[in-house]
C-alpha atoms as a PDB file:
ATOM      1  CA  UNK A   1     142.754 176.249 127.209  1.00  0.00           C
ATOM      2  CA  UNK A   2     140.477 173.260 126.136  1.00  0.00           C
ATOM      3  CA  UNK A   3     137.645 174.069 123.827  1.00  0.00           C
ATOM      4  CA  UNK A   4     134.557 174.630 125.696  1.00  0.00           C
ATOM      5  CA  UNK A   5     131.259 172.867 124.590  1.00  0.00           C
ATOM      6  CA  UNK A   6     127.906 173.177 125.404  1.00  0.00           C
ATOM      7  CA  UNK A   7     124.279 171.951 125.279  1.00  0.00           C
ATOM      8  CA  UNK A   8     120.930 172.437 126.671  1.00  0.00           C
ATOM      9  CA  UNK A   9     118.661 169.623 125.746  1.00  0.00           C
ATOM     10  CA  UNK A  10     114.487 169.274 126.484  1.00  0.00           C
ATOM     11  CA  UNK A  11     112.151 166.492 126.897  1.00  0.00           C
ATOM     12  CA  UNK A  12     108.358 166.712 127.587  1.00  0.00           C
ATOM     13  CA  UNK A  13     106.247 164.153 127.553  1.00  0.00           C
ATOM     14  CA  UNK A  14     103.235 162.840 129.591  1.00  0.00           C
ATOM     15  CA  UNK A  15     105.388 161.008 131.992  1.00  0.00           C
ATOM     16  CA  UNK A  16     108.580 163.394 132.052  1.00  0.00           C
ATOM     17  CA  UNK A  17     109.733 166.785 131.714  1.00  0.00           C
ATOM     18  CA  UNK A  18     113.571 166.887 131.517  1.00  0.00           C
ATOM     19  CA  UNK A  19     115.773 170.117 131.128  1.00  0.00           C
ATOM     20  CA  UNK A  20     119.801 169.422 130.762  1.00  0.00           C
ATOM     21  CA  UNK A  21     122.214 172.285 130.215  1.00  0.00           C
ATOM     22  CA  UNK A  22     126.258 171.174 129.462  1.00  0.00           C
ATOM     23  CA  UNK A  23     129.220 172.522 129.480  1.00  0.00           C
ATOM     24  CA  UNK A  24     132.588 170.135 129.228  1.00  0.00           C
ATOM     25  CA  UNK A  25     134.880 170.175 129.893  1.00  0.00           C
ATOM     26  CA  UNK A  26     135.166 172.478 132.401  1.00  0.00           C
ATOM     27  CA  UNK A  27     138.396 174.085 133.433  1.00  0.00           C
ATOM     28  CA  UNK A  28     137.559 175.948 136.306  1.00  0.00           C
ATOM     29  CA  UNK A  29     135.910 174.690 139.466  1.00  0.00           C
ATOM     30  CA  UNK A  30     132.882 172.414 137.985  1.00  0.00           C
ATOM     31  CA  UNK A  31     129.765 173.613 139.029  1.00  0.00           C
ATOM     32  CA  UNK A  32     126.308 171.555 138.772  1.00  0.00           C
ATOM     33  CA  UNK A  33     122.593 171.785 140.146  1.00  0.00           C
ATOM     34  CA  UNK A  34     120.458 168.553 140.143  1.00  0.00           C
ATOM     35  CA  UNK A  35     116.861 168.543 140.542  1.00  0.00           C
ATOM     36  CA  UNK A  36     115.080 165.296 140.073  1.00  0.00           C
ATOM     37  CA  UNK A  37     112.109 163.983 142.465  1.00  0.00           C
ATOM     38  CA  UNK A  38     114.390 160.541 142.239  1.00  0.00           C
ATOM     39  CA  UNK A  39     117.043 161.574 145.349  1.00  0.00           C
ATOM     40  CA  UNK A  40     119.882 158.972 144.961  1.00  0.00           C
ATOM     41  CA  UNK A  41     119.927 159.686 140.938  1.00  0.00           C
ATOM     42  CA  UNK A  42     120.097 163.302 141.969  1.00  0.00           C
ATOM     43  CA  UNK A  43     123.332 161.779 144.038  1.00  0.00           C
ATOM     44  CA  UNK A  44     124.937 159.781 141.363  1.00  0.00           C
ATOM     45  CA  UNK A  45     124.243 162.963 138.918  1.00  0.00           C
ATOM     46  CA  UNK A  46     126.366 165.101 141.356  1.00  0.00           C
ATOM     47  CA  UNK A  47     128.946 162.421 141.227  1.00  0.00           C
ATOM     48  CA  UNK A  48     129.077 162.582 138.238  1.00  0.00           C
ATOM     49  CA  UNK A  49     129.493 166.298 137.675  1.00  0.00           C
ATOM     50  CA  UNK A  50     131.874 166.660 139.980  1.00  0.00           C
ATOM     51  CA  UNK A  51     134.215 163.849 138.759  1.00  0.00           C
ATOM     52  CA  UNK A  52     133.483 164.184 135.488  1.00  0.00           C
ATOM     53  CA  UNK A  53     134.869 168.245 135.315  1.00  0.00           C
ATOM     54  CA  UNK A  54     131.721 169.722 133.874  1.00  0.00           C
ATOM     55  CA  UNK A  55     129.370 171.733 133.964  1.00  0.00           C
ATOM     56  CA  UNK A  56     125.909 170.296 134.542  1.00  0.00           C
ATOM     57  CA  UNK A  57     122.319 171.346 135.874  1.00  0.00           C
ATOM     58  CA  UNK A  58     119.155 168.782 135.778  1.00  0.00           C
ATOM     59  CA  UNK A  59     115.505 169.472 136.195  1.00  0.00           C
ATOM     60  CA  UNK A  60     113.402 167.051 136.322  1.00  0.00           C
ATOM     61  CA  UNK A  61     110.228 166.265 136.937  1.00  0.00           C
ATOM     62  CA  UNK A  62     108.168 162.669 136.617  1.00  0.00           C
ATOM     63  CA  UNK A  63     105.385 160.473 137.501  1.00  0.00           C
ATOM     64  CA  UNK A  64     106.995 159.027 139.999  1.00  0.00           C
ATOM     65  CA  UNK A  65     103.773 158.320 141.729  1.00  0.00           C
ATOM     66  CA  UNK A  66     103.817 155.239 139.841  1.00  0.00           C
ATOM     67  CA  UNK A  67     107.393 154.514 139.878  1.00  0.00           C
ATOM     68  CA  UNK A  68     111.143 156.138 139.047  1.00  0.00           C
ATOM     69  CA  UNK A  69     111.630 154.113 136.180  1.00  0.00           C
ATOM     70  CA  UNK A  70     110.150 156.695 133.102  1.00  0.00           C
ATOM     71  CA  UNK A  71     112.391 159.427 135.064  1.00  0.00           C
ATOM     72  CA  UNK A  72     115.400 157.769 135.633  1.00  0.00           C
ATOM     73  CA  UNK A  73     115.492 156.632 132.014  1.00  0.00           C
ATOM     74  CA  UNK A  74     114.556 159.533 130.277  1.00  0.00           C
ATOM     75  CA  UNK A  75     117.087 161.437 131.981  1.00  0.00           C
ATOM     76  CA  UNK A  76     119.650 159.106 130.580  1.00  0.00           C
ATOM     77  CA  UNK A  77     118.392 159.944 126.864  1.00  0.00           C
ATOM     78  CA  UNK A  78     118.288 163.874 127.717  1.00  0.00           C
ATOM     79  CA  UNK A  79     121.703 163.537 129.077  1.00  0.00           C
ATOM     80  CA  UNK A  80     122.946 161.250 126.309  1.00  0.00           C
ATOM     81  CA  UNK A  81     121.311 163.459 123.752  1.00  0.00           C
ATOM     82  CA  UNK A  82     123.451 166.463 125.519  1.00  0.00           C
ATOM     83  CA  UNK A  83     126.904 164.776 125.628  1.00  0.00           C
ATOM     84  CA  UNK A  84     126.012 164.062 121.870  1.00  0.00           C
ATOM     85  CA  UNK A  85     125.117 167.386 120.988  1.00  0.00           C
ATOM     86  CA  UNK A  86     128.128 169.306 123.038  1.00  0.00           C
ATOM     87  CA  UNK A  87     130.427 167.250 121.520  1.00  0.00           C
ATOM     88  CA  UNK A  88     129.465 168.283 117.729  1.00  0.00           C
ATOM     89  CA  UNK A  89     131.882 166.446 115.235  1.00  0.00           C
ATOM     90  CA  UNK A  90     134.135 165.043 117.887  1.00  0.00           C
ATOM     91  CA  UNK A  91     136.982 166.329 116.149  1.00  0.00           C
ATOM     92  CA  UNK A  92     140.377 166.926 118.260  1.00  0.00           C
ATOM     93  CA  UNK A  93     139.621 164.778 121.636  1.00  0.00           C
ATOM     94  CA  UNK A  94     141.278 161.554 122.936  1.00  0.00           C
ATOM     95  CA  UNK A  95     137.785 159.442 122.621  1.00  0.00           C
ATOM     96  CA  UNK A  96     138.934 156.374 124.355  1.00  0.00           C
ATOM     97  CA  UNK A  97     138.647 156.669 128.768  1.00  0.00           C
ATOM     98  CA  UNK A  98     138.844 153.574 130.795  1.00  0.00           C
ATOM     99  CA  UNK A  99     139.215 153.931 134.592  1.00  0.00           C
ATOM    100  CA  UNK A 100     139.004 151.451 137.259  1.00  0.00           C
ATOM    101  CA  UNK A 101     137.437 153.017 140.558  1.00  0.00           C
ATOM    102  CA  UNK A 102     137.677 151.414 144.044  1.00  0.00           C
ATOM    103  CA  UNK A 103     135.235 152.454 146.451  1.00  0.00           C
ATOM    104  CA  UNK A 104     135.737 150.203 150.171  1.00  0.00           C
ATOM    105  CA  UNK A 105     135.508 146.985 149.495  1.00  0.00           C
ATOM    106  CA  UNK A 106     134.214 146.916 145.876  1.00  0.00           C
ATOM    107  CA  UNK A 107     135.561 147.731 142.411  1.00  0.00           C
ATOM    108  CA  UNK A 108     134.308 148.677 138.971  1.00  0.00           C
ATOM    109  CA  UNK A 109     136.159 149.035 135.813  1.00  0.00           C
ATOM    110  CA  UNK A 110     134.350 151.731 133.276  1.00  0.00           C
ATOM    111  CA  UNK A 111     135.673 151.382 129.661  1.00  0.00           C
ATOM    112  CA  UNK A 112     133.859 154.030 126.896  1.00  0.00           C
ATOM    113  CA  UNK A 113     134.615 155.091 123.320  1.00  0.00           C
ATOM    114  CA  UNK A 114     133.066 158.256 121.781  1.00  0.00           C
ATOM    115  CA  UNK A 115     133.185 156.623 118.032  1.00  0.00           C
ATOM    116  CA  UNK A 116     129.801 157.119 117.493  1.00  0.00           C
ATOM    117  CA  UNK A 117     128.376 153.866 117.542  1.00  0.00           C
ATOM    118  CA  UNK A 118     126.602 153.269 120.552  1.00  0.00           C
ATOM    119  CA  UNK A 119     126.782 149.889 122.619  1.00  0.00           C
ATOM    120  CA  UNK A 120     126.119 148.943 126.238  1.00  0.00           C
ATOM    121  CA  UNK A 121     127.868 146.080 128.069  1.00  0.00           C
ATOM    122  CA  UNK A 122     126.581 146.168 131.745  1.00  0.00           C
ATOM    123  CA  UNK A 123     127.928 143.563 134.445  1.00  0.00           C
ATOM    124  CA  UNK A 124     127.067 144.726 137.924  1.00  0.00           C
ATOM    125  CA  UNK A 125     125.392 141.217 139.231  1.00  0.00           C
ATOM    126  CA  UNK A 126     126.181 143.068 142.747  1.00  0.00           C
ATOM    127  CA  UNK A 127     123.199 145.422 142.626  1.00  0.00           C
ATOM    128  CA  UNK A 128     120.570 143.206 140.795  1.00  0.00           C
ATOM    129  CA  UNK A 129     117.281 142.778 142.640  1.00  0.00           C
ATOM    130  CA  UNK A 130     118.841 145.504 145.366  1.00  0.00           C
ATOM    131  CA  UNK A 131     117.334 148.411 146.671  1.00  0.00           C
ATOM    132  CA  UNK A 132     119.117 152.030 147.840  1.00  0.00           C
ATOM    133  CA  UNK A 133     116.550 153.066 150.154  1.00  0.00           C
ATOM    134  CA  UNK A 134     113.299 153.663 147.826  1.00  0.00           C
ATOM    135  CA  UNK A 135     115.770 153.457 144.599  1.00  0.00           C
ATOM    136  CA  UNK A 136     115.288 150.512 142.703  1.00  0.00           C
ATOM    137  CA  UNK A 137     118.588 149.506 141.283  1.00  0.00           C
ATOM    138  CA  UNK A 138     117.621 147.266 137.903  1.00  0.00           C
ATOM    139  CA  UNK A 139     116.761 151.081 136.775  1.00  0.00           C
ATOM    140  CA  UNK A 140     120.990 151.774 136.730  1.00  0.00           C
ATOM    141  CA  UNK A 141     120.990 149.290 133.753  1.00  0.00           C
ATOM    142  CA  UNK A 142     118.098 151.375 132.676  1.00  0.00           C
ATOM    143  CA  UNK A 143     119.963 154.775 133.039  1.00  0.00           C
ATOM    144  CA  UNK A 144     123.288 153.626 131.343  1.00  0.00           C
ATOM    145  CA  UNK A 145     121.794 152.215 128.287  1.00  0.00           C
ATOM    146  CA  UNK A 146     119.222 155.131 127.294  1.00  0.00           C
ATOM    147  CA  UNK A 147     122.689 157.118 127.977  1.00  0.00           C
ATOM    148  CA  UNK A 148     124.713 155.441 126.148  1.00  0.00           C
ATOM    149  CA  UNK A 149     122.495 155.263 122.893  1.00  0.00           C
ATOM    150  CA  UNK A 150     121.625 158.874 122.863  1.00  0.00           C
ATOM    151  CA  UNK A 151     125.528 160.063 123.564  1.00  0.00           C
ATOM    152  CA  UNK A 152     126.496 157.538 120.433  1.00  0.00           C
ATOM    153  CA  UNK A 153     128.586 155.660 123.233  1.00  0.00           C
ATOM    154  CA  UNK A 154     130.209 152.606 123.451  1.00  0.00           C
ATOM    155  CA  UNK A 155     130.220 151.724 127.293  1.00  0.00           C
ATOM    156  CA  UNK A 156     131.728 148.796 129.062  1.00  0.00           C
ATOM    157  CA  UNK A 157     130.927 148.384 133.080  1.00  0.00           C
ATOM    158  CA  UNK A 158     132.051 145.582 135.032  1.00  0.00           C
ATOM    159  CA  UNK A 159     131.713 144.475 138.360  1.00  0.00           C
ATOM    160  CA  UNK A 160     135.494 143.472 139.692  1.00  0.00           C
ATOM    161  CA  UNK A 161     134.763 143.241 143.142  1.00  0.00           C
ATOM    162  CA  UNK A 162     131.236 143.211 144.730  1.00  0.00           C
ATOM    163  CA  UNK A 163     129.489 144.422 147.998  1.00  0.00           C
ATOM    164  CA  UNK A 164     127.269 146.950 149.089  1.00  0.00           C
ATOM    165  CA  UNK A 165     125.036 147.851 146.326  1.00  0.00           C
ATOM    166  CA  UNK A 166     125.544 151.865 147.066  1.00  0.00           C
ATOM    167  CA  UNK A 167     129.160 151.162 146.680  1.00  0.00           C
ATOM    168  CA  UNK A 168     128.980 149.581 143.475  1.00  0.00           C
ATOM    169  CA  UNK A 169     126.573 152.350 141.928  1.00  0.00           C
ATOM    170  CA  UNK A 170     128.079 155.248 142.935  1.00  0.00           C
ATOM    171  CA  UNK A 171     131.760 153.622 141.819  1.00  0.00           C
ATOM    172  CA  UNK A 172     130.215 153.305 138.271  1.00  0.00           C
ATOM    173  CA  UNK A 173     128.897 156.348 138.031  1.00  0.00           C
ATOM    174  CA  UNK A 174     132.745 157.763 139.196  1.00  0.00           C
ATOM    175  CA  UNK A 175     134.405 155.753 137.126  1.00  0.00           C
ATOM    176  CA  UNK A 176     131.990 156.538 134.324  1.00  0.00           C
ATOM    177  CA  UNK A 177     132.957 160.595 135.235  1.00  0.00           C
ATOM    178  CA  UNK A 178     136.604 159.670 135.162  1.00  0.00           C
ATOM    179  CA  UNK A 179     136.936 157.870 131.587  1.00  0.00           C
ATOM    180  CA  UNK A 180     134.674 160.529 130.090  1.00  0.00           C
ATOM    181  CA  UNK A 181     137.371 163.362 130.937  1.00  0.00           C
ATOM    182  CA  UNK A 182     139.833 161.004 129.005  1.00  0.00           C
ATOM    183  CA  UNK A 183     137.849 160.350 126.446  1.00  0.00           C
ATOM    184  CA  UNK A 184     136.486 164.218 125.698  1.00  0.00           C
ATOM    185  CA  UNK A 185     140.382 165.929 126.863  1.00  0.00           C
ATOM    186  CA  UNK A 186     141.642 167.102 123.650  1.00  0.00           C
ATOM    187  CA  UNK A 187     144.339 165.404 121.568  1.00  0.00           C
ATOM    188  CA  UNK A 188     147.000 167.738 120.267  1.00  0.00           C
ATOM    189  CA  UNK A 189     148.350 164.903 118.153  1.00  0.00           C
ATOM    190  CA  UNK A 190     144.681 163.952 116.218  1.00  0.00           C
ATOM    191  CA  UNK A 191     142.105 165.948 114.145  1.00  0.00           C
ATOM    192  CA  UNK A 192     139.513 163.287 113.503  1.00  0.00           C
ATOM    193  CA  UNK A 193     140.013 160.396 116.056  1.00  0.00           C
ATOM    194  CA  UNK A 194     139.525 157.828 113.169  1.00  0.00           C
ATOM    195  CA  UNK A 195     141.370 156.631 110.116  1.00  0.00           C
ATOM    196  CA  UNK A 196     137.925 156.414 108.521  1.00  0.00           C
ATOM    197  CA  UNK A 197     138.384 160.428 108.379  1.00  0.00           C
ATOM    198  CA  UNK A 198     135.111 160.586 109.930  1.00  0.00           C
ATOM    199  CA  UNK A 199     133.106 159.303 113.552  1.00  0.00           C
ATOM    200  CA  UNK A 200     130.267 157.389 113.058  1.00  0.00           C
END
């Protein structure tokens, strides 16, 4: 039975109030509930929950009146600062995922390691200056680094093959799911997943 961690993080500002509650991984069935006023994060979020084998609820709410981008990156730091949290010392888990998810026509490659130092390389020219109905996709750059700093994450995404900019989002955010499970299944063979003795 894999260790079970959790985390419920909050974030209220004047532009956002963000609730987060985690549980990974998750061994039975993974259950979520996303509720954000920005519907194709609320998508990718499920995507993520689903693929990723946790546990995972979102409320959100924003001034979205002016536009998504204060919600759509401060849900990145909540969720960020959950991962972080849930995963306490990081002792005993694989911390290295990579997959490479196909979705139609295009093709992403997600790389991450859970050493503690966070870092962001984004290349997804596919989706620059493209819109997903009202979403404005420069805010998935956005999302991934506020994510990535918070969860002390160092995340690689690249573009392999290119086409419709929903495709290329939503294979991200899989692959993303998919290398996390790697990366936070537990490692019979390692205590500390560093020869410092320590992550970080």
């Amino acid at each position: 039975m894999n260790p079970v961690r959790t985390a419920r993080v909050e974030r209220v500002t004047r532009e956002t109030q963000i609730t987060v509650d985690l549980t990974l991984p998750c061994d039975a069935p993974a259950r979520h509930h996303i509720d954000t006023p920005v519907p194709f994060l609320s998508h990718m979020l499920e995507a993520l929950a689903r693929h990723g084998a946790m546990q995972l609820e979102v409320r959100a709410r924003g001034d979205t009146h002016i536009d998504d981008h204060h919600t759509v990156e401060d849900v990145g730091l909540v969720l960020g600062s959950a991962f972080d949290r849930a995963l306490g010392a990081r002792l005993g888990i694989f911390r290295y995922g990579h997959f490479s998810l196909c979705m139609d026509e295009v093709l992403v490659d997600v790389a991450l390691d859970l050493g503690g130092r966070p870092y962001l390389v984004y290349d997804l020219p596919g989706v620059a200056g493209k819109r997903v109905g009202s979403f404005d996709c420069d805010l998935v750059r956005e999302f991934y680094q506020a994510f990535a700093v918070q969860a002390r994450m160092n995340l690689h995404i690249h573009q392999r093959e290119g086409g419709n900019a929903h495709h290329l989002v939503e294979a991200s955010f899989k692959g993303l799911a998919r290398a996390l499970r790697q990366a936070c299944a537990p490692d019979p063979y390692v205590g500390v997943p560093s020869t410092k003795g320590t992550i970080g």
